[in-house]
N, C-alpha and C. Protein backbone atom coordinates (compact mmCIF):
# COMPACT_ATOMS: atom_id res chain seq x y z
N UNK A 1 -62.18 19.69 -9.43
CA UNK A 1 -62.24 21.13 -9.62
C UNK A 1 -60.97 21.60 -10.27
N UNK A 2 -60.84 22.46 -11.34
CA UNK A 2 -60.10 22.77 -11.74
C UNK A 2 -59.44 24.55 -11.39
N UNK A 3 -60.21 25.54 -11.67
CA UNK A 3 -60.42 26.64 -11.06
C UNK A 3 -61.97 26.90 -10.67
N UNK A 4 -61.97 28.39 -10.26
CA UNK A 4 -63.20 28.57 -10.24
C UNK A 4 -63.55 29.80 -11.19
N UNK A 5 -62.75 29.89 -11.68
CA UNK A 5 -62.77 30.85 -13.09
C UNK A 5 -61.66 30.24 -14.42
N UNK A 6 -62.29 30.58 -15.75
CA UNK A 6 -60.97 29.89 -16.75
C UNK A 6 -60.02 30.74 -16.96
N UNK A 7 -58.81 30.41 -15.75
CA UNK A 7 -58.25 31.09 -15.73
C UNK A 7 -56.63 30.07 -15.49
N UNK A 8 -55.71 31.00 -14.97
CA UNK A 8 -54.36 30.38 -14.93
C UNK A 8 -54.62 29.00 -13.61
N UNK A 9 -53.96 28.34 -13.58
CA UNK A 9 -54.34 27.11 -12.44
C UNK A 9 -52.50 27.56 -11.55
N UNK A 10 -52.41 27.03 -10.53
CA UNK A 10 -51.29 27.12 -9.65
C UNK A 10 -49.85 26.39 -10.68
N UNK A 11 -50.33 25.78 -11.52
CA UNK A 11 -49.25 25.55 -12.23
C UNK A 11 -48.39 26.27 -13.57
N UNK A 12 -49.67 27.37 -13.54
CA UNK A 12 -48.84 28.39 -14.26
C UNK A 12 -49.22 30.00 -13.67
N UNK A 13 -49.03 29.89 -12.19
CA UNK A 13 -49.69 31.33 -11.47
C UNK A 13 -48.56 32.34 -11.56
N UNK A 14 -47.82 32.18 -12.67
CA UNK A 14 -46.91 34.11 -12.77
C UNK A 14 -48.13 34.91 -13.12
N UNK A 15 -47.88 35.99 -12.56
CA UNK A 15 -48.60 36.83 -12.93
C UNK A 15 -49.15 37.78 -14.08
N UNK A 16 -50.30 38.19 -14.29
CA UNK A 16 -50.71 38.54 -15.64
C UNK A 16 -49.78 39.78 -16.23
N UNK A 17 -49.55 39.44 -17.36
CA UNK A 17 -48.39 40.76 -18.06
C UNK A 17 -49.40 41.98 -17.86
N UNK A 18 -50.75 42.28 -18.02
CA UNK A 18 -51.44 43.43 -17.91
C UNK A 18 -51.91 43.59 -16.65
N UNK A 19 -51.25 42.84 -15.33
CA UNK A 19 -52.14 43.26 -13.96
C UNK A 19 -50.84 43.00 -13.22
N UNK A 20 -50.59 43.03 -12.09
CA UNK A 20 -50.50 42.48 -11.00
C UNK A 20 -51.20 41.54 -10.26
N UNK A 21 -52.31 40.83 -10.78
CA UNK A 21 -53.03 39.85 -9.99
C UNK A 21 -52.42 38.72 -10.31
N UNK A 22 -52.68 37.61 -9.71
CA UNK A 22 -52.65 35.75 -9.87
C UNK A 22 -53.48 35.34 -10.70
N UNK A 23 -54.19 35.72 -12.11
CA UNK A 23 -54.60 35.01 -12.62
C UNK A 23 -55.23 35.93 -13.54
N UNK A 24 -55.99 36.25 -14.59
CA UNK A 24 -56.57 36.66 -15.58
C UNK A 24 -57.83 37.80 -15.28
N UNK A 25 -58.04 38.67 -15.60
CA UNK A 25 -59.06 38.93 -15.14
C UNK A 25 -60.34 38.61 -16.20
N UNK A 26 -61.32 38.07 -16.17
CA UNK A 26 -62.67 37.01 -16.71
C UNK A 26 -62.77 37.32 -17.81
N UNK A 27 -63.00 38.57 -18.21
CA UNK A 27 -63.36 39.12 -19.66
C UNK A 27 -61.88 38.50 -20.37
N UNK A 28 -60.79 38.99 -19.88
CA UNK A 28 -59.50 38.08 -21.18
C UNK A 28 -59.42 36.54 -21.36
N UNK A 29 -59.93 35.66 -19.90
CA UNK A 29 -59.99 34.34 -19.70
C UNK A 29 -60.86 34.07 -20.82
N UNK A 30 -61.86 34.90 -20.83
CA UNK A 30 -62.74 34.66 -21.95
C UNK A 30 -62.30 34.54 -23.98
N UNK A 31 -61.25 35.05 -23.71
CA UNK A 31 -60.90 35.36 -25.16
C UNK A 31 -59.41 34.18 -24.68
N UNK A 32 -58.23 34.33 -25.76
CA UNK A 32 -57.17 33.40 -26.14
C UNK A 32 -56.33 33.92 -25.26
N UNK A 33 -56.11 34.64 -24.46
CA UNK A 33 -55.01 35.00 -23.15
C UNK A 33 -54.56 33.53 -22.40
N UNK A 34 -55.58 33.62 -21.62
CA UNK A 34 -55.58 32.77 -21.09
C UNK A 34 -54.93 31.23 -21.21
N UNK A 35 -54.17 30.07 -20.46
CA UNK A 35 -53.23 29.64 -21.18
C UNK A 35 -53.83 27.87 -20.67
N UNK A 36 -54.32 27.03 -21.58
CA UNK A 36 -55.29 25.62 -21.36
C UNK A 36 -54.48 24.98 -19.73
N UNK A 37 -55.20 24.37 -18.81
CA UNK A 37 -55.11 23.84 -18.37
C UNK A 37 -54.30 22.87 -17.98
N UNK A 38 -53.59 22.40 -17.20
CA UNK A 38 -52.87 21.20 -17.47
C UNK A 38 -52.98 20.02 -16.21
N UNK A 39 -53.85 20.73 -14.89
CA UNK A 39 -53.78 19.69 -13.68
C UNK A 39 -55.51 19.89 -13.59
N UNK A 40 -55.98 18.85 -13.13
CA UNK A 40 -57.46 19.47 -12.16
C UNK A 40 -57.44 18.36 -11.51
N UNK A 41 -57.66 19.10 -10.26
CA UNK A 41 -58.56 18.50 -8.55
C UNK A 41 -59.81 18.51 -8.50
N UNK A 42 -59.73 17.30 -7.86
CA UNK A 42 -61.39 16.84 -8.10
C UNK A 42 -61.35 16.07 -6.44
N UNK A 43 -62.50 15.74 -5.90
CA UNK A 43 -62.76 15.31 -4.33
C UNK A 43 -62.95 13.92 -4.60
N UNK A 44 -62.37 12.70 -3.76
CA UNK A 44 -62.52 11.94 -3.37
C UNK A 44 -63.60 10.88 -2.21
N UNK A 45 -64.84 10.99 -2.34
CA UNK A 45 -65.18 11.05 -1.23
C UNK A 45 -65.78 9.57 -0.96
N UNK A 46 -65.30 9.32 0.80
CA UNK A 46 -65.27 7.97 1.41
C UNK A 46 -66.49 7.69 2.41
N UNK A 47 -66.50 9.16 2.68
CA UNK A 47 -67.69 8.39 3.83
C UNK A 47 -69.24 8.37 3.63
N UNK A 48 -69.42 7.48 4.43
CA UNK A 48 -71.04 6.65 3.71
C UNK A 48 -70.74 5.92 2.83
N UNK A 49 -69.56 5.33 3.14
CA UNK A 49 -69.35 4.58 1.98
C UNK A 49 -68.47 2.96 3.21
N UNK A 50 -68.75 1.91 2.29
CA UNK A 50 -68.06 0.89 3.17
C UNK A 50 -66.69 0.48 2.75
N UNK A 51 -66.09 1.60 3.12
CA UNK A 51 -64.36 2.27 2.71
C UNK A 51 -63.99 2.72 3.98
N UNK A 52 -63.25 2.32 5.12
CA UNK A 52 -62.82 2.83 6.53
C UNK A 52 -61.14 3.84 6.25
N UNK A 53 -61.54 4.83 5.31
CA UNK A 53 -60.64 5.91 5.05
C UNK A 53 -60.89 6.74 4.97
N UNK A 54 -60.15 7.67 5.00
CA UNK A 54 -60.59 9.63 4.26
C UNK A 54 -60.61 10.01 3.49
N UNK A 55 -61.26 10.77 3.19
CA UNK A 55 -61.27 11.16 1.89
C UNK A 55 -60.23 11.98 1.24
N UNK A 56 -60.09 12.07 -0.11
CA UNK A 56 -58.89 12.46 -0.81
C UNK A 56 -59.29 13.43 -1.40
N UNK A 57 -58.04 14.14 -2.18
CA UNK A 57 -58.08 15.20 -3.57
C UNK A 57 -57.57 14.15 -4.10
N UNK A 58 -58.06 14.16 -6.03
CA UNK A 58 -57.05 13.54 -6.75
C UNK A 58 -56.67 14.62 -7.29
N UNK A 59 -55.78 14.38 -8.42
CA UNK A 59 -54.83 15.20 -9.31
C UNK A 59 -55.08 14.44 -10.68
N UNK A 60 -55.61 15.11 -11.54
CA UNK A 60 -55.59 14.28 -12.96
C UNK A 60 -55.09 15.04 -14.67
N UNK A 61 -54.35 14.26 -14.84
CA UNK A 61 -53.62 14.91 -15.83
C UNK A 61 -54.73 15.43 -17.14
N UNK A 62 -54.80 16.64 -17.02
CA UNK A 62 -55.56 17.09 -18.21
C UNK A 62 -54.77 17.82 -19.33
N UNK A 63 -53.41 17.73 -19.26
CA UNK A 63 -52.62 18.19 -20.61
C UNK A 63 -52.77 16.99 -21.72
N UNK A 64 -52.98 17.63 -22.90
CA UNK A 64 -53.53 16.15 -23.80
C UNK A 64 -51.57 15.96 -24.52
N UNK A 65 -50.53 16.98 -24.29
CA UNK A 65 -49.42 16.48 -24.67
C UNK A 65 -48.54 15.50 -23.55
N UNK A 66 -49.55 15.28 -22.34
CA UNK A 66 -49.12 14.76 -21.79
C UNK A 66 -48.55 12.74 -21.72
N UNK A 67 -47.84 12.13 -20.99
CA UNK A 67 -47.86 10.89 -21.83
C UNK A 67 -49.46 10.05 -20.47
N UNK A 68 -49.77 10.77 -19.55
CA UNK A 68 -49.94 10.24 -18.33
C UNK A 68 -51.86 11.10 -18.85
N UNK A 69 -52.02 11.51 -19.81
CA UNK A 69 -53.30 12.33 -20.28
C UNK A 69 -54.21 11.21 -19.84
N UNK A 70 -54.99 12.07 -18.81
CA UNK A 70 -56.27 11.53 -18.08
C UNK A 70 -56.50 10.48 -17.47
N UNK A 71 -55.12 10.70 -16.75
CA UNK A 71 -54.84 9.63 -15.43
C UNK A 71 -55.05 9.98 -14.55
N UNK A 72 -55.24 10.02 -13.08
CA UNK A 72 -55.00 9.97 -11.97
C UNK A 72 -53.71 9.95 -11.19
N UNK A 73 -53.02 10.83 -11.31
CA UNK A 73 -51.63 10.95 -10.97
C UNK A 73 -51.18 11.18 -9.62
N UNK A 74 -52.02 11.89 -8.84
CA UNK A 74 -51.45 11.97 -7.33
C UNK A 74 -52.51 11.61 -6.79
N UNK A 75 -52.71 11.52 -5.36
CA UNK A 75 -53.70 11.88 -4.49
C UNK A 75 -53.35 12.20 -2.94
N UNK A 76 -54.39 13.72 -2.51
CA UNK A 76 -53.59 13.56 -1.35
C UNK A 76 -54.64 13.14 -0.63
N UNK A 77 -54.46 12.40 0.80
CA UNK A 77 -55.06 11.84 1.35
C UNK A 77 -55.39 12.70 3.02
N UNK A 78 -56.55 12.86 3.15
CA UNK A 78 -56.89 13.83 4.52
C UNK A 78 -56.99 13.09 5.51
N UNK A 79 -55.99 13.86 6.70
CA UNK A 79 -55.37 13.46 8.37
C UNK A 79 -56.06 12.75 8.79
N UNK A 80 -58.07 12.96 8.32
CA UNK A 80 -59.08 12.38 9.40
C UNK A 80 -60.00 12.02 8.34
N UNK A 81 -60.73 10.84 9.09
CA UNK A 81 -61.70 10.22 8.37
C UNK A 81 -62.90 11.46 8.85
N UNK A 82 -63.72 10.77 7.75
CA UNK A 82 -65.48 11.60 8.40
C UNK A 82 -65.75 12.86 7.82
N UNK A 83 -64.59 13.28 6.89
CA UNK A 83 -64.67 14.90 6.73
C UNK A 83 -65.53 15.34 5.66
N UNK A 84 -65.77 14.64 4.50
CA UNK A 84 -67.00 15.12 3.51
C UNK A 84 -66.49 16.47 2.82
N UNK A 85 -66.05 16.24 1.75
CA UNK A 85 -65.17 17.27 1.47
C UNK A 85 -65.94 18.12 0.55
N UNK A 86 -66.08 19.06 0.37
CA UNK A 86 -67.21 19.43 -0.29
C UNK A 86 -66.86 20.85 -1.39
N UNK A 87 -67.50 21.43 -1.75
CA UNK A 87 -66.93 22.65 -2.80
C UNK A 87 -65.42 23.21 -1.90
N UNK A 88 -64.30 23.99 -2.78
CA UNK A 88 -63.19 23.95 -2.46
C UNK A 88 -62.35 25.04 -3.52
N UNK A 89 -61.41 25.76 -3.24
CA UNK A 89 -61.30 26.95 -4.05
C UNK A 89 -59.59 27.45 -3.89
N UNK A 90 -59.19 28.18 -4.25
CA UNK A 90 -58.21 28.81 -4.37
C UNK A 90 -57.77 29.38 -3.24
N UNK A 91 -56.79 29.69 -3.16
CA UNK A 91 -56.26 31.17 -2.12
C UNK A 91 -56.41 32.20 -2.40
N UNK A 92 -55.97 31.94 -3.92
CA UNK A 92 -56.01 33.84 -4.64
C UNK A 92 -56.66 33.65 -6.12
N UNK A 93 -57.07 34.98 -6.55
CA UNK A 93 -57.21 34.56 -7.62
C UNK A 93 -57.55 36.28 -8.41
N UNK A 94 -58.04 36.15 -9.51
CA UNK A 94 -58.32 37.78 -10.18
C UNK A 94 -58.92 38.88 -8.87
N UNK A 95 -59.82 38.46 -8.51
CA UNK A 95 -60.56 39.06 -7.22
C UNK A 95 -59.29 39.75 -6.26
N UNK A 96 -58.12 39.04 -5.98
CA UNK A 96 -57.05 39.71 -4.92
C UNK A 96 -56.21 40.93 -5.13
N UNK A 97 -56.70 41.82 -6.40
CA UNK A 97 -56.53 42.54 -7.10
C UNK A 97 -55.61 43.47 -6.32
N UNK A 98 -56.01 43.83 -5.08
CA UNK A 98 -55.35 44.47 -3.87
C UNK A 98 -54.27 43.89 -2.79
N UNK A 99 -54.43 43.30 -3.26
CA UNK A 99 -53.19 42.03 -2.03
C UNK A 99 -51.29 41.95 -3.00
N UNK A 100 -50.80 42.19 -2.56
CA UNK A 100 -49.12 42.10 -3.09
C UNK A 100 -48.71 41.04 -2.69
N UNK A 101 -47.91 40.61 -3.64
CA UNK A 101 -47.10 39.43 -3.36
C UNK A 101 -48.18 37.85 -3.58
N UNK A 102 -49.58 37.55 -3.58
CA UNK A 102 -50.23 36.89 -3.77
C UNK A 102 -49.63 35.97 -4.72
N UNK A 103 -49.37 34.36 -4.78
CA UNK A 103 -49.78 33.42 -5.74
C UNK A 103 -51.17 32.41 -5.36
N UNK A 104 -51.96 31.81 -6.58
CA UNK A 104 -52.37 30.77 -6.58
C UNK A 104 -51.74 29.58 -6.29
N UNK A 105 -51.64 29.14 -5.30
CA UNK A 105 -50.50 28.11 -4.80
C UNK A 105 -51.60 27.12 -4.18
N UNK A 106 -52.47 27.47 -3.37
CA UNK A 106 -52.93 26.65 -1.96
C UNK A 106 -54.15 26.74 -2.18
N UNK A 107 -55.02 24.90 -2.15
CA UNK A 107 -56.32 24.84 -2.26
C UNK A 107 -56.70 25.41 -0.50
N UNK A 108 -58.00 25.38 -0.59
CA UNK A 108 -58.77 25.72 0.45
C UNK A 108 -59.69 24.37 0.49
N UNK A 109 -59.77 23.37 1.32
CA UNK A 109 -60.94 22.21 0.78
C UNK A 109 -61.05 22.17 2.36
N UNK A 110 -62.65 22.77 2.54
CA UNK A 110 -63.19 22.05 3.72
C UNK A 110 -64.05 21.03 4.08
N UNK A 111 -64.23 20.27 4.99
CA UNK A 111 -64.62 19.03 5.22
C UNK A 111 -66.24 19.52 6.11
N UNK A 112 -67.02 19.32 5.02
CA UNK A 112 -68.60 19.87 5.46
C UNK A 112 -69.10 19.11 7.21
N UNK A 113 -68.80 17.63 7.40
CA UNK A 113 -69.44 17.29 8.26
C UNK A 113 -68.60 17.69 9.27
N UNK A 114 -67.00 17.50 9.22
CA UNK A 114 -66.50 17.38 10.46
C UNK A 114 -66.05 18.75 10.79
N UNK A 115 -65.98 19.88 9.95
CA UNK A 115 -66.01 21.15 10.16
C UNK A 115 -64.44 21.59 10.15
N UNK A 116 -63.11 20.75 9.65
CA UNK A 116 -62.01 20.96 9.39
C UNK A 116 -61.77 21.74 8.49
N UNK A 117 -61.10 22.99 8.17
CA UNK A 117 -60.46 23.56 6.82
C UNK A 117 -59.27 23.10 6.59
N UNK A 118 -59.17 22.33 5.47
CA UNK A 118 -57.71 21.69 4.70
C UNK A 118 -56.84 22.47 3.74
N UNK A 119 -55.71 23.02 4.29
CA UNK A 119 -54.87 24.37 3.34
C UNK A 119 -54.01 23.37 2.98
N UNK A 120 -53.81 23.25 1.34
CA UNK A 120 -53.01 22.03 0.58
C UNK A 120 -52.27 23.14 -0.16
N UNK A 121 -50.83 22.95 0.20
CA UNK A 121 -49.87 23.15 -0.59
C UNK A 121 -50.20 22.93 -2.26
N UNK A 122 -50.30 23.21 -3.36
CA UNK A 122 -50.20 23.25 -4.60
C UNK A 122 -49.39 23.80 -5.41
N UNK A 123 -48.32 24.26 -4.18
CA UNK A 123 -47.22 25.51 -5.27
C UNK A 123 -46.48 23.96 -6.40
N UNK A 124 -46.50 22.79 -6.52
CA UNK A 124 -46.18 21.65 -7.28
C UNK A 124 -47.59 21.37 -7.96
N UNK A 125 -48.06 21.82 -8.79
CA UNK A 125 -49.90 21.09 -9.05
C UNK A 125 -50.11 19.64 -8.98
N UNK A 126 -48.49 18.93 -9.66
CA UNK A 126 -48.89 16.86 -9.76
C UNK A 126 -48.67 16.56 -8.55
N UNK A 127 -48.19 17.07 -7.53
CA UNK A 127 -47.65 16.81 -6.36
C UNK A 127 -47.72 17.56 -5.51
N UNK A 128 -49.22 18.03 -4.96
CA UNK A 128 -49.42 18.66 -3.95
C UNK A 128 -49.47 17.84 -2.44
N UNK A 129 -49.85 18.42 -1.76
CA UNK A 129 -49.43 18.12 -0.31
C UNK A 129 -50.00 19.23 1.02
N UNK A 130 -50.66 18.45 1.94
CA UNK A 130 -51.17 18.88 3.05
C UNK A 130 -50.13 19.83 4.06
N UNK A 131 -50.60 21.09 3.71
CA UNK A 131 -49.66 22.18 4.55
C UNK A 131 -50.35 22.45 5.97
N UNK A 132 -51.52 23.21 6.29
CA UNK A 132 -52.15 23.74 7.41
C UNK A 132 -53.48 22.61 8.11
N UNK A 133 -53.75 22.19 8.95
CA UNK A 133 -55.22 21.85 9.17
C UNK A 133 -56.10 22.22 10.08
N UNK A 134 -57.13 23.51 9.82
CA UNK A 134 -57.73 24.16 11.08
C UNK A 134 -58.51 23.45 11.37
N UNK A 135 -58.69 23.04 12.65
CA UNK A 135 -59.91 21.77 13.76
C UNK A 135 -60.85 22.52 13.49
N UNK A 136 -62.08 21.70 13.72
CA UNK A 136 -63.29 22.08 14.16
C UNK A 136 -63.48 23.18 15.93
N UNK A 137 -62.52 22.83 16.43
CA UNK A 137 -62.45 23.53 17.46
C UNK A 137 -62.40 24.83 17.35
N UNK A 138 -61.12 25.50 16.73
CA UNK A 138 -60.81 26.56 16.34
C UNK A 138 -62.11 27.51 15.35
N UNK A 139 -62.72 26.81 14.73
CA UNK A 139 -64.15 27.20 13.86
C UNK A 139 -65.40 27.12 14.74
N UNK A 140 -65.81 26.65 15.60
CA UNK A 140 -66.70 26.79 17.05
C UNK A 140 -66.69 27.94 17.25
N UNK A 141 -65.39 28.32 17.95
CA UNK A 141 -65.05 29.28 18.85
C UNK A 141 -65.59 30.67 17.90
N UNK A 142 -66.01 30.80 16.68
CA UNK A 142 -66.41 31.69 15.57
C UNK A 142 -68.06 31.33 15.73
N UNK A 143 -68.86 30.62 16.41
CA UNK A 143 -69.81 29.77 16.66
C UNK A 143 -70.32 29.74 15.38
N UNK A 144 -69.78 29.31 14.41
CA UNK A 144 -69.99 28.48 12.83
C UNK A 144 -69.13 27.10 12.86
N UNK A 145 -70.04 26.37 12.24
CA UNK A 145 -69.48 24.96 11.23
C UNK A 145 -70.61 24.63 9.85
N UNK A 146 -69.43 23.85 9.80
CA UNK A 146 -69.99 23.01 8.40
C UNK A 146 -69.68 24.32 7.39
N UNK A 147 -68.51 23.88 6.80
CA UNK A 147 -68.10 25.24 5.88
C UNK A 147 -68.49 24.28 4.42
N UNK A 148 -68.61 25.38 3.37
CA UNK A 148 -69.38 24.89 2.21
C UNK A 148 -68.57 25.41 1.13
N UNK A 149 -69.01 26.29 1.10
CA UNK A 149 -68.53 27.52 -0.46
C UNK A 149 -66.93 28.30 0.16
N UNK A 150 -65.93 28.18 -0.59
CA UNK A 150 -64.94 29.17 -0.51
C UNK A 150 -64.67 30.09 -1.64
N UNK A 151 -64.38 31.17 -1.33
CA UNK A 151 -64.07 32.26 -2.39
C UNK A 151 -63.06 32.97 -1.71
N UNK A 152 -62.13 33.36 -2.78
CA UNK A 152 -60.90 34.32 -2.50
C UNK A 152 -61.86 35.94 -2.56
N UNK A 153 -61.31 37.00 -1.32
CA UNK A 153 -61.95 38.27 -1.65
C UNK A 153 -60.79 39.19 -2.09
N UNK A 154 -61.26 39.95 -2.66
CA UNK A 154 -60.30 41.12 -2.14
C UNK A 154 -59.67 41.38 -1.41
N UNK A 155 -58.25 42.46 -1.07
CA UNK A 155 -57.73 42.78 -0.08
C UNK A 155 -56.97 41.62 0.95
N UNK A 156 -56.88 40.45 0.56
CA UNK A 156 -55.94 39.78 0.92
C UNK A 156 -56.95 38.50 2.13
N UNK A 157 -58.00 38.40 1.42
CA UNK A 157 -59.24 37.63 2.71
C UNK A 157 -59.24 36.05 2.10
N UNK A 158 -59.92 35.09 2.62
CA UNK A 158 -60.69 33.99 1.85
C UNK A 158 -61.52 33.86 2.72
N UNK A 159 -62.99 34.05 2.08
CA UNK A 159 -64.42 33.96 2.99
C UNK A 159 -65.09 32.79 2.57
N UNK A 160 -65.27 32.05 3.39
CA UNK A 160 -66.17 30.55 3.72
C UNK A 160 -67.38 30.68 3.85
N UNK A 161 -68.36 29.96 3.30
CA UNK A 161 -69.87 30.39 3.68
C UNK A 161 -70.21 28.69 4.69
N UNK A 162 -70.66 29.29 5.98
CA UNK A 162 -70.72 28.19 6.83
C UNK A 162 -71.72 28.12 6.92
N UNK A 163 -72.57 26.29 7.10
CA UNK A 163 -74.00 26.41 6.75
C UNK A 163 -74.77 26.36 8.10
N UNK A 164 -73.90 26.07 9.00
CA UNK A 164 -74.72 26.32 10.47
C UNK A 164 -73.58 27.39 11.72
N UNK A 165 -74.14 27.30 12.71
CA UNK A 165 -73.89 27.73 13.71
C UNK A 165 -73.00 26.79 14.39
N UNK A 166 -72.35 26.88 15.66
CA UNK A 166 -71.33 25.65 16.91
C UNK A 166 -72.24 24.75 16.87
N UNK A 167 -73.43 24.74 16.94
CA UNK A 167 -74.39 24.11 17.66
C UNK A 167 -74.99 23.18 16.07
N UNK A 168 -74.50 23.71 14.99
CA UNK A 168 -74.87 22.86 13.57
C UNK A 168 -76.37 23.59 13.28
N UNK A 169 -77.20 24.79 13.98
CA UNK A 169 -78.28 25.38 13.94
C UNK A 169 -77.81 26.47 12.96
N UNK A 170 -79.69 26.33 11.76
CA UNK A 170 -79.21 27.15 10.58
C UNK A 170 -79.02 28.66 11.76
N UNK A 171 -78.78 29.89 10.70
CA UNK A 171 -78.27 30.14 9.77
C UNK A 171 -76.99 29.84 9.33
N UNK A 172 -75.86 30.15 10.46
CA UNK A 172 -74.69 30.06 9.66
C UNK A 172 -73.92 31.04 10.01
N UNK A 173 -73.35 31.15 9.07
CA UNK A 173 -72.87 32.88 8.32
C UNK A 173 -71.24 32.78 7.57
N UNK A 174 -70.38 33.28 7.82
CA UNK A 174 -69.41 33.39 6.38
C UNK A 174 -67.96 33.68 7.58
N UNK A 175 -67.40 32.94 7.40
CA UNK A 175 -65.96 32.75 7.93
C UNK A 175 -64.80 33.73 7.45
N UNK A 176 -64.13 34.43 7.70
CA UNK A 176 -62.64 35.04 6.96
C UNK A 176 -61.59 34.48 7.43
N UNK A 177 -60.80 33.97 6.60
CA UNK A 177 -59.03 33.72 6.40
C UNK A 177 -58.43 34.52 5.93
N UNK A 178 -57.14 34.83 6.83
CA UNK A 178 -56.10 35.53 6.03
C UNK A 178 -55.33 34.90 4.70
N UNK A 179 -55.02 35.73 3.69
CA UNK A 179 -54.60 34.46 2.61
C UNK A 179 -53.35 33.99 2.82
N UNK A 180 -52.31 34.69 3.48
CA UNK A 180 -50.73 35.01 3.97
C UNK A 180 -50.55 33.38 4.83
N UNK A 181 -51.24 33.43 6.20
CA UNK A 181 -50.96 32.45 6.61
C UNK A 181 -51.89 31.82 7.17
N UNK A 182 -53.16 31.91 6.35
CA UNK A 182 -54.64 31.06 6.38
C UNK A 182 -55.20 31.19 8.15
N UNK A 183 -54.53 32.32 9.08
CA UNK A 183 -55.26 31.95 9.83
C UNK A 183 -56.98 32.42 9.86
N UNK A 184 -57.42 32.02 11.12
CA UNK A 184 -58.92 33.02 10.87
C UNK A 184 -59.14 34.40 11.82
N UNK A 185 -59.25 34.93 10.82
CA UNK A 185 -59.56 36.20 11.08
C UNK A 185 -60.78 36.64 11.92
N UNK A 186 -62.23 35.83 11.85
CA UNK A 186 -63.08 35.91 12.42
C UNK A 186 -64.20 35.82 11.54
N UNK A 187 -65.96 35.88 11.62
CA UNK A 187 -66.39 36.07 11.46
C UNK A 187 -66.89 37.69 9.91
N UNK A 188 -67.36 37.16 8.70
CA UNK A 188 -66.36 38.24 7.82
C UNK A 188 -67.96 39.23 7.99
N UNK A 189 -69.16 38.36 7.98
CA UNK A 189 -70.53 39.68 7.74
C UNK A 189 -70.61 40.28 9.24
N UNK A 190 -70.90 41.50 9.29
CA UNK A 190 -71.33 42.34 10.55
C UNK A 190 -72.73 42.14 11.19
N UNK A 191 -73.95 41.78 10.10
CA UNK A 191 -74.89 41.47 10.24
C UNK A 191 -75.42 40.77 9.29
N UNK A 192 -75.77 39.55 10.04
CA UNK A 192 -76.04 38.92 8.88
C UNK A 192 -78.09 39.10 8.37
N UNK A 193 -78.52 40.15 8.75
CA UNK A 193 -79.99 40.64 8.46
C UNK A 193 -80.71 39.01 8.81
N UNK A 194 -81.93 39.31 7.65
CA UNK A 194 -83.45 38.30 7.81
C UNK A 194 -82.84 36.99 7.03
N UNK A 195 -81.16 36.77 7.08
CA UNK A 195 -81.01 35.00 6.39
C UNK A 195 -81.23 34.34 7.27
N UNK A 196 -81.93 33.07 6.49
CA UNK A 196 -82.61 31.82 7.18
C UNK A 196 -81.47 30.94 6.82
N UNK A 197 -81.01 30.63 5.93
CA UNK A 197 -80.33 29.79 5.48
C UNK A 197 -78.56 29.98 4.78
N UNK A 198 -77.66 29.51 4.46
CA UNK A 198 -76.80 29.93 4.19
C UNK A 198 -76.29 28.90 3.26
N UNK A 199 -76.03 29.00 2.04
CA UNK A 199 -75.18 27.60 1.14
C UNK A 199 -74.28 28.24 0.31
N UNK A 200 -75.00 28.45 -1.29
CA UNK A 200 -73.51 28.58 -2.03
C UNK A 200 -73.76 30.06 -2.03
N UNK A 201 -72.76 31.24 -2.40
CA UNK A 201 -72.50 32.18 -2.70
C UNK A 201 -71.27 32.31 -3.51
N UNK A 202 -72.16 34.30 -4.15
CA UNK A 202 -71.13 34.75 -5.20
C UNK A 202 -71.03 35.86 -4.64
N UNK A 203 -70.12 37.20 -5.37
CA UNK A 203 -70.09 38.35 -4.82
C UNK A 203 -69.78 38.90 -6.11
């Protein structure tokens, strides 16, 4: 994964000369603003596999002036086996439009089976590194797991779309993190109406 918009990546997150946000807002990403790429994260994944490890992020050099161009340059490696790492996103991004002080620094990568959220340092993009790790315990107690989709919101949030309940029973529903110091905030929909099911989302 590289972003989730073509936009600035954590390795060049100063902020836009026409905003105050962390990153571009879509319509300029769209035109020559916007400034090419130079790292992307991509998931590693081990289990179901006859590999007795965890699964990783890699880091792969996508600058083509680079001498290391479309290597595999870092990888970080996650605390626990079993985790299934699955879609994975930013902290911040155009969307935090309202939040001060915000950088794109820190992936969000949660681990679908074992229900862990992994907060990875990225303020280095070739050389990131495991900062926060919320248990499955701590995500229960919200009676959601199995987190899927992350998106940065507005106002200083990151909302998770979780595909079951404590119990791993659909529906689900949608997790909030603070972006400051990733804790959880709680439960982000009030009602979640007639959903049966819960996977990827946009807003």
């Amino acid at each position: 994964m590289s972003t989730d918009e073509p936009s600035r990546t954590a390795e060049s997150h100063d902020h836009d000369h026409e905003s105050d946000r962390p990153g571009y807002p879509t319509p300029a990403a769209m035109r020559t603003e916007s400034e090419r790429e130079k790292t992307a994260f991509v998931m590693g994944l081990r289990v179901g596999m006859d590999v007795d490890a965890p699964d990783f992020v890699g880091v792969v050099d996508v600058d083509p002036e680079s001498d290391t161009y479309a290597e595999l340059i870092d990888t970080v490696e996650m605390p626990n086996k079993g985790d299934e790492l699955h879609h994975f996103g930013w902290n911040a991004c155009s969307s935090s439009c309202h939040a001060e002080g915000l950088a794109r620094d820190h992936l969000i990568v949660p681990g679908q089976r074992s229900s862990r959220i992994h907060i990875i340092d990225a303020e280095n993009p070739r050389s990131p590194e495991i900062g926060t790790v919320i248990e499955p315990e701590a995500v229960f107690e919200h009676d959601l797991s199995a987190p899927h989709t992350v998106h940065c919101a507005p106002e200083g949030k990151i909302v998770i779309s979780m595909l079951g309940d404590a119990d791993g029973e659909l529906p689900g529903g949608f997790l909030q993190l603070d972006q400051e110091d990733f804790s959880i905030d709680g439960r982000w929909e009030a009602d979640p109406g007639p959903m049966e099911m819960n996977y990827d989302y946009w807003y």
